[in-house]
PDB file of N, CA and C in Angstrom:
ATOM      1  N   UNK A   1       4.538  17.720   6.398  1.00  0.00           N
ATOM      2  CA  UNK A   1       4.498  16.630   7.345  1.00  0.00           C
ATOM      3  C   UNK A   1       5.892  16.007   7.400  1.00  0.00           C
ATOM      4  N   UNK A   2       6.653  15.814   8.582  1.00  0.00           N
ATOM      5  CA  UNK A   2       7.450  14.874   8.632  1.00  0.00           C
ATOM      6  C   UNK A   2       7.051  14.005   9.722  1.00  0.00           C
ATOM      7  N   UNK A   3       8.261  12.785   8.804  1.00  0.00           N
ATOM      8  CA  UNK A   3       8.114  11.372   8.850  1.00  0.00           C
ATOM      9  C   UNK A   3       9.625  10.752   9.355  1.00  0.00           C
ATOM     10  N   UNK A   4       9.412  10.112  10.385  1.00  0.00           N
ATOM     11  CA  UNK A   4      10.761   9.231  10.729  1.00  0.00           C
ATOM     12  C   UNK A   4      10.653   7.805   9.776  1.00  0.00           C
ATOM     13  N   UNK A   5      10.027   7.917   8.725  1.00  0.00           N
ATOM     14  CA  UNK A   5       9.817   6.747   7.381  1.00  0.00           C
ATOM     15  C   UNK A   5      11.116   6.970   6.362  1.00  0.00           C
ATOM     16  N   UNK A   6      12.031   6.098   6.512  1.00  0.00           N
ATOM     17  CA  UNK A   6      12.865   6.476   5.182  1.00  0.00           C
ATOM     18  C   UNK A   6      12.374   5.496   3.691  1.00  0.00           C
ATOM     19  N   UNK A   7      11.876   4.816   3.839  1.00  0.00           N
ATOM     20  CA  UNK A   7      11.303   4.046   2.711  1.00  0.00           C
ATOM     21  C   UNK A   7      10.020   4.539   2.260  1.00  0.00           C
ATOM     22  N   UNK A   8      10.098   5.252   1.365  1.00  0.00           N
ATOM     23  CA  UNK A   8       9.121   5.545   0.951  1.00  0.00           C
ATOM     24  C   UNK A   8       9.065   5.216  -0.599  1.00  0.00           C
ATOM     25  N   UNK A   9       8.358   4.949  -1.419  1.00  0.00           N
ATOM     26  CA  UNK A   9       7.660   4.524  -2.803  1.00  0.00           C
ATOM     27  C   UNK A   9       7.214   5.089  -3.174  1.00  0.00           C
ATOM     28  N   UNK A  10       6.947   6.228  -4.656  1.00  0.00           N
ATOM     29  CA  UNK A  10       5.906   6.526  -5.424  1.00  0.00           C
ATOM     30  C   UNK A  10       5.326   5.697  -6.252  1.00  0.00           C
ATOM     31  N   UNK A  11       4.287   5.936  -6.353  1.00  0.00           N
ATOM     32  CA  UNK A  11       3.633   4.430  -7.053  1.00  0.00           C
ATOM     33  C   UNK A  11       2.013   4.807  -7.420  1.00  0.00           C
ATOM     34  N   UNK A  12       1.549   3.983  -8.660  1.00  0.00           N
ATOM     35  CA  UNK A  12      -0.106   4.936  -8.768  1.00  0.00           C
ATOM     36  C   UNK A  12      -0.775   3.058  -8.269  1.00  0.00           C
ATOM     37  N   UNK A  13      -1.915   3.310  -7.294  1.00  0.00           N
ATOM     38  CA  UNK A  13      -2.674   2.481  -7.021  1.00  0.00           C
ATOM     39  C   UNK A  13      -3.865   1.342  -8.495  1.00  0.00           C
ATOM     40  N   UNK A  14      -3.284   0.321  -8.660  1.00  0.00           N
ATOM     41  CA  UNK A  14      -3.690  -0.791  -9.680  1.00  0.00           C
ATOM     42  C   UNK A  14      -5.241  -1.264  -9.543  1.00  0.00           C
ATOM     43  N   UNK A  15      -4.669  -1.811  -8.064  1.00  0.00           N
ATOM     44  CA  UNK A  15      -6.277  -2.395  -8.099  1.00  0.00           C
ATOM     45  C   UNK A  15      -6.469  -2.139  -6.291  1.00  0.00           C
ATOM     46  N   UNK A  16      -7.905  -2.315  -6.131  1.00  0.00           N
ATOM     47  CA  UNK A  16      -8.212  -2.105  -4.452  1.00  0.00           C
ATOM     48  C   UNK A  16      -9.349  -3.040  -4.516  1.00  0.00           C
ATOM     49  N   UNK A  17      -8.833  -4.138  -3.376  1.00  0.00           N
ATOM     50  CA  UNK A  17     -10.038  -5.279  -3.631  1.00  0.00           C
ATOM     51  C   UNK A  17     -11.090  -5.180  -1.867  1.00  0.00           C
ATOM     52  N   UNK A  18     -11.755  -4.433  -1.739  1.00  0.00           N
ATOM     53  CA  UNK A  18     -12.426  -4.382  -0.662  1.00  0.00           C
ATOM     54  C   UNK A  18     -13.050  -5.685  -0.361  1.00  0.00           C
ATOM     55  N   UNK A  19     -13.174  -5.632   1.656  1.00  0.00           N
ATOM     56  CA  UNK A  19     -13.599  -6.475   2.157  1.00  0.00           C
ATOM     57  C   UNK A  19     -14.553  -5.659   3.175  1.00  0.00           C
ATOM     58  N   UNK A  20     -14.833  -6.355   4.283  1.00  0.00           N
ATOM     59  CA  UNK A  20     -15.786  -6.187   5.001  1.00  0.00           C
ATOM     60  C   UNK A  20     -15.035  -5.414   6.300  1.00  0.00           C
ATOM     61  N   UNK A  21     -13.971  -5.582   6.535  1.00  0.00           N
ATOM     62  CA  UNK A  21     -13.060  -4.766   7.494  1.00  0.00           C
ATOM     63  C   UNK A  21     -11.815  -4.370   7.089  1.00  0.00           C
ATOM     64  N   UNK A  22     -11.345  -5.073   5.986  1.00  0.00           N
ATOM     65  CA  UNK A  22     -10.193  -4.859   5.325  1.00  0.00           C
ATOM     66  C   UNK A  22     -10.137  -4.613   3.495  1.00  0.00           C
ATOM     67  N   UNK A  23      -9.304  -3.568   3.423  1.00  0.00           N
ATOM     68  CA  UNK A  23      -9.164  -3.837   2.014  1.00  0.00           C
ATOM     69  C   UNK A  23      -7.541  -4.240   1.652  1.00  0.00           C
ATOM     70  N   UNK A  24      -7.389  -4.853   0.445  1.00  0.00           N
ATOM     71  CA  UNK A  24      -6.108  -5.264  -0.060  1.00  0.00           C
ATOM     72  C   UNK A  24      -5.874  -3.985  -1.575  1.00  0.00           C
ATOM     73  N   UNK A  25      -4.746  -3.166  -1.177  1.00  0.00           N
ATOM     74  CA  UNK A  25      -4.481  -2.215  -2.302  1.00  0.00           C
ATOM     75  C   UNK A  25      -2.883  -2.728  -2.947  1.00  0.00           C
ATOM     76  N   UNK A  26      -3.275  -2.847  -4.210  1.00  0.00           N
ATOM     77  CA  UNK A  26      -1.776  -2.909  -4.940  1.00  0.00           C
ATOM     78  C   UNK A  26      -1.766  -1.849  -5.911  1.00  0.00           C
ATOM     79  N   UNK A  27      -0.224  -1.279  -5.404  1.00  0.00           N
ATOM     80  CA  UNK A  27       0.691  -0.316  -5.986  1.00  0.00           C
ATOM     81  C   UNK A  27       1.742  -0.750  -6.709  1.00  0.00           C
ATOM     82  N   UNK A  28       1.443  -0.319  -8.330  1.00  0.00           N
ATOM     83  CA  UNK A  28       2.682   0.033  -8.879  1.00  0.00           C
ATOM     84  C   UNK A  28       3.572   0.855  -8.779  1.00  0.00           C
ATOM     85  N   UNK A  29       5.125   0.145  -8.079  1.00  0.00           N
ATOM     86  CA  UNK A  29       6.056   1.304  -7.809  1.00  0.00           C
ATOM     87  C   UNK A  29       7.236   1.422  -9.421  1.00  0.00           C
ATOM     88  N   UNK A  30       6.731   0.933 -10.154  1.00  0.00           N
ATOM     89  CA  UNK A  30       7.702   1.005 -11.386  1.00  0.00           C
ATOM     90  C   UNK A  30       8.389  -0.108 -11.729  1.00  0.00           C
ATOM     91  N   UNK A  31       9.212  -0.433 -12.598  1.00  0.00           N
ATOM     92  CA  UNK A  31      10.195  -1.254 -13.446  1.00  0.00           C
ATOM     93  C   UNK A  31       9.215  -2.616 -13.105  1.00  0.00           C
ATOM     94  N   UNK A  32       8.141  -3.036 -13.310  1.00  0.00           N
ATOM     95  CA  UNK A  32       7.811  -3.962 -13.357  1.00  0.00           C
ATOM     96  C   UNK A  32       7.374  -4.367 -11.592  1.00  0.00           C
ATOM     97  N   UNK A  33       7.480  -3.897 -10.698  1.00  0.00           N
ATOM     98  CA  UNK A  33       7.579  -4.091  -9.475  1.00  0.00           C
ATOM     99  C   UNK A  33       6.145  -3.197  -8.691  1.00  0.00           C
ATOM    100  N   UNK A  34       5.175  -4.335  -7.737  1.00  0.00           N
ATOM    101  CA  UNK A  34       4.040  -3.759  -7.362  1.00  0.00           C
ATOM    102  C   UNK A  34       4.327  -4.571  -5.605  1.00  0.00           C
ATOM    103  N   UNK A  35       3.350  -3.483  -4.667  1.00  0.00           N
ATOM    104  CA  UNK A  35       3.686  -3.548  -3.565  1.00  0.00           C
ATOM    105  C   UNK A  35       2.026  -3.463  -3.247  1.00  0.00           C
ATOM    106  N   UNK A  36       2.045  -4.919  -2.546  1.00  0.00           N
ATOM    107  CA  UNK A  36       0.357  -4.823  -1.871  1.00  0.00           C
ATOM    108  C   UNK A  36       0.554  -4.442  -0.612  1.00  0.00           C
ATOM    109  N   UNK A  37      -0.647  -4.138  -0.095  1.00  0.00           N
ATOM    110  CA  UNK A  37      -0.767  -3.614   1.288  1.00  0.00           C
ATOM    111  C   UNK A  37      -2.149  -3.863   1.538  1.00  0.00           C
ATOM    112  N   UNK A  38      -2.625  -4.502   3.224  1.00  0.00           N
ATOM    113  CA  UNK A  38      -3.899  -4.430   3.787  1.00  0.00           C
ATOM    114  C   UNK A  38      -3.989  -3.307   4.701  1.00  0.00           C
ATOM    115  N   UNK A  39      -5.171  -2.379   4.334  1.00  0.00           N
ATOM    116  CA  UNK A  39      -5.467  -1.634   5.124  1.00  0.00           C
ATOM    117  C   UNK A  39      -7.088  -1.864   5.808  1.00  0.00           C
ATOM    118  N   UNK A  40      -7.717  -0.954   6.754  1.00  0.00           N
ATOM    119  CA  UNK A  40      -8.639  -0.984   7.239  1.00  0.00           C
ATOM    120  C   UNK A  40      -9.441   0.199   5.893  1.00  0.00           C
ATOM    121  N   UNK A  41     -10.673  -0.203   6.330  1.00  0.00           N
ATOM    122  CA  UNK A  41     -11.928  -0.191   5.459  1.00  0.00           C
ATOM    123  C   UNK A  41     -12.232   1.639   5.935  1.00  0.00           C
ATOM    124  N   UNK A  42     -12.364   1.775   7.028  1.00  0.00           N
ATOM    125  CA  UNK A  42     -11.579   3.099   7.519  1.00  0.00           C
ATOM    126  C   UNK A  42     -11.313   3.684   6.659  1.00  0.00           C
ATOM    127  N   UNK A  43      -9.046   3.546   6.312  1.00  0.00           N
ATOM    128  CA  UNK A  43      -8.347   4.241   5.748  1.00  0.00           C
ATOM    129  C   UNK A  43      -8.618   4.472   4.390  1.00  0.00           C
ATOM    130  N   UNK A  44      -9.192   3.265   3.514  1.00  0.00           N
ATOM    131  CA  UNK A  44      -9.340   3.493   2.546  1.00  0.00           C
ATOM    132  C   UNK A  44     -10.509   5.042   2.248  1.00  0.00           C
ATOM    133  N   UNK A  45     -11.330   4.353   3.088  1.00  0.00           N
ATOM    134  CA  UNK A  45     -12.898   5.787   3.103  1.00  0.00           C
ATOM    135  C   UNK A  45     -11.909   6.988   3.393  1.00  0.00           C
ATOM    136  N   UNK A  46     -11.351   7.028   4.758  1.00  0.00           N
ATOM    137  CA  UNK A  46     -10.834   8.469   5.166  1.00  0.00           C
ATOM    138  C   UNK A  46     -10.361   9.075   4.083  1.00  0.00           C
ATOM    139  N   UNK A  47      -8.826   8.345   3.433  1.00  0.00           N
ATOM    140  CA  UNK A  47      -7.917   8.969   2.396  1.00  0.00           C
ATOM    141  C   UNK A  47      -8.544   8.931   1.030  1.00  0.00           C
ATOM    142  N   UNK A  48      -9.823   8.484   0.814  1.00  0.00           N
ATOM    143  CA  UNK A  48     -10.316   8.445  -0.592  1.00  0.00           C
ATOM    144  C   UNK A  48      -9.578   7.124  -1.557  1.00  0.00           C
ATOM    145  N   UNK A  49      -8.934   6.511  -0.930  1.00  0.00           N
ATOM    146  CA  UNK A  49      -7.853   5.657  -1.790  1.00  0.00           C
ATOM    147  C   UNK A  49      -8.810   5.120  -3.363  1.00  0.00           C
ATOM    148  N   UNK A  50      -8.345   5.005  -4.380  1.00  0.00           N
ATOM    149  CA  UNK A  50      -9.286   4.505  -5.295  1.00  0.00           C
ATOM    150  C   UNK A  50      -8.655   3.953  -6.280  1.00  0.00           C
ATOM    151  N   UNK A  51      -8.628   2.937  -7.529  1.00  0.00           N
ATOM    152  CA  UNK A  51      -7.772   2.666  -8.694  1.00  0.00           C
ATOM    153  C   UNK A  51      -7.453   4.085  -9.660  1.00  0.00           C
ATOM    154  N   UNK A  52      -5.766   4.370  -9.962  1.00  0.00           N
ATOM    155  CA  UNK A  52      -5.439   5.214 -10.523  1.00  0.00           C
ATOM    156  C   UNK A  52      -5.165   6.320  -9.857  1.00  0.00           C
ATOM    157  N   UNK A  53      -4.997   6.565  -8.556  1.00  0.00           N
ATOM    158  CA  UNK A  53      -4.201   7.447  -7.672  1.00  0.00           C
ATOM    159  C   UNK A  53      -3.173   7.143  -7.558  1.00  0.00           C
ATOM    160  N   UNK A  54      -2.188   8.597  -7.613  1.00  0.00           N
ATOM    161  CA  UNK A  54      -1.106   8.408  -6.912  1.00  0.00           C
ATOM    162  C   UNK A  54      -0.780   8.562  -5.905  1.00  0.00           C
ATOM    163  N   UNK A  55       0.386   7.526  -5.231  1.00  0.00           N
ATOM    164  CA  UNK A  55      -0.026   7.660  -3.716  1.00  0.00           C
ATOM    165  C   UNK A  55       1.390   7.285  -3.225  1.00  0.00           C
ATOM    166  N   UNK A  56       1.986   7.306  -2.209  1.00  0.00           N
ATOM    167  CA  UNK A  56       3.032   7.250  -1.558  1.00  0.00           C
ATOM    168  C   UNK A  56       3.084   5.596  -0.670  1.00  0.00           C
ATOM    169  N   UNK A  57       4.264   5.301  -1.081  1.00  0.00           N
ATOM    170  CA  UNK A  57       3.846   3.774  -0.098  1.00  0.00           C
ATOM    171  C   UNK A  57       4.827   3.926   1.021  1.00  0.00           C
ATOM    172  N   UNK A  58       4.802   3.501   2.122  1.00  0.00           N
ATOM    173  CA  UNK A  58       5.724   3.931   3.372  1.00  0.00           C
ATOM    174  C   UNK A  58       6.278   2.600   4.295  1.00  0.00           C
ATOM    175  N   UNK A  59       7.047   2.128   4.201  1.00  0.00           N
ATOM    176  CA  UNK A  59       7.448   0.775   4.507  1.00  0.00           C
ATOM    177  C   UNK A  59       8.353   1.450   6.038  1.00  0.00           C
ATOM    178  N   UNK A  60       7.911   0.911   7.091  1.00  0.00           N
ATOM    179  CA  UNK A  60       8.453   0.662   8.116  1.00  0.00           C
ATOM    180  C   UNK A  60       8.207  -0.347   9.320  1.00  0.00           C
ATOM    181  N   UNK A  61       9.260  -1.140   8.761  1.00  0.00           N
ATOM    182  CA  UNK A  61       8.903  -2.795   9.755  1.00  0.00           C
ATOM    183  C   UNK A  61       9.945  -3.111  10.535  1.00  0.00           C
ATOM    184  N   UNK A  62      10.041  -3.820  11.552  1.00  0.00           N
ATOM    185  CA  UNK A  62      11.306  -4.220  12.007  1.00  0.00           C
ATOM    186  C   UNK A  62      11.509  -5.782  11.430  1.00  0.00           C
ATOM    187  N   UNK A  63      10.619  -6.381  10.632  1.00  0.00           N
ATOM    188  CA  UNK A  63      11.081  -7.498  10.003  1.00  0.00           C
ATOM    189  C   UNK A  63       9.588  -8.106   9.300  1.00  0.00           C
ATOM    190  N   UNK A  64      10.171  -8.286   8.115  1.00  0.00           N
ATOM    191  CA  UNK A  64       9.635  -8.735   6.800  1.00  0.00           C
ATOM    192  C   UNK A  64       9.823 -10.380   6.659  1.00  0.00           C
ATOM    193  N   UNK A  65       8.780 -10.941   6.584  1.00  0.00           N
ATOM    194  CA  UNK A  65       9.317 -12.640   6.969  1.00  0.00           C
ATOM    195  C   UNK A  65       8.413 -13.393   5.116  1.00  0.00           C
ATOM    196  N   UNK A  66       9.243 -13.897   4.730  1.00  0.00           N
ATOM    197  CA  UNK A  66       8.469 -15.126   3.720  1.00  0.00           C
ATOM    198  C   UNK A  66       8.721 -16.811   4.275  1.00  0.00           C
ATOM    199  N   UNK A  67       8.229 -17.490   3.414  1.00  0.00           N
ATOM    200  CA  UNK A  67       8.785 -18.535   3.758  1.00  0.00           C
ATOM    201  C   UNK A  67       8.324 -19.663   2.912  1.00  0.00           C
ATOM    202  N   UNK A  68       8.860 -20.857   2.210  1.00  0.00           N
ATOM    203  CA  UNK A  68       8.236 -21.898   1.258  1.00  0.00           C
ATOM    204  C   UNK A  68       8.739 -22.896   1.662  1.00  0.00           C
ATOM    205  N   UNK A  69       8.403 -24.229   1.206  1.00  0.00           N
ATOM    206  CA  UNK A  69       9.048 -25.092   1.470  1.00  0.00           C
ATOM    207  C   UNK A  69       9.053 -25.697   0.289  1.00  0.00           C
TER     208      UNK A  69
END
């Protein structure tokens, strides 16, 4: 498969907290550093996603926003 994704992550899946249309999956990508992601309830079923897989994380955004006050 190619991918116009240059960010990509290896990382084994921590925890997967299902919802009713969405689930929230966090990936450990190493040195102390984990990357959550919401997916649809869907993707998780389709790809099998589960705690303790390894899995590829694929970051492509045109902008990443935080914010505190």
């Amino acid at each position: 498969m190619k991918l116009s994704v240059r960010n990509v992550l290896k990382g084994k899946v921590t925890v997967v907290t299902e919802g009713m249309a969405v689930a929230t999956v966090k990936v450990d990508v190493g040195g102390g550093n984990t990357i959550t992601s919401v997916v649809t309830m869907d993707a998780i079923k389709n790809l099998g996603i589960k705690v303790g897989d390894e899995i590829s994380v694929l970051i492509k955004a045109t902008s990443v926003m935080l914010a505190k006050e």
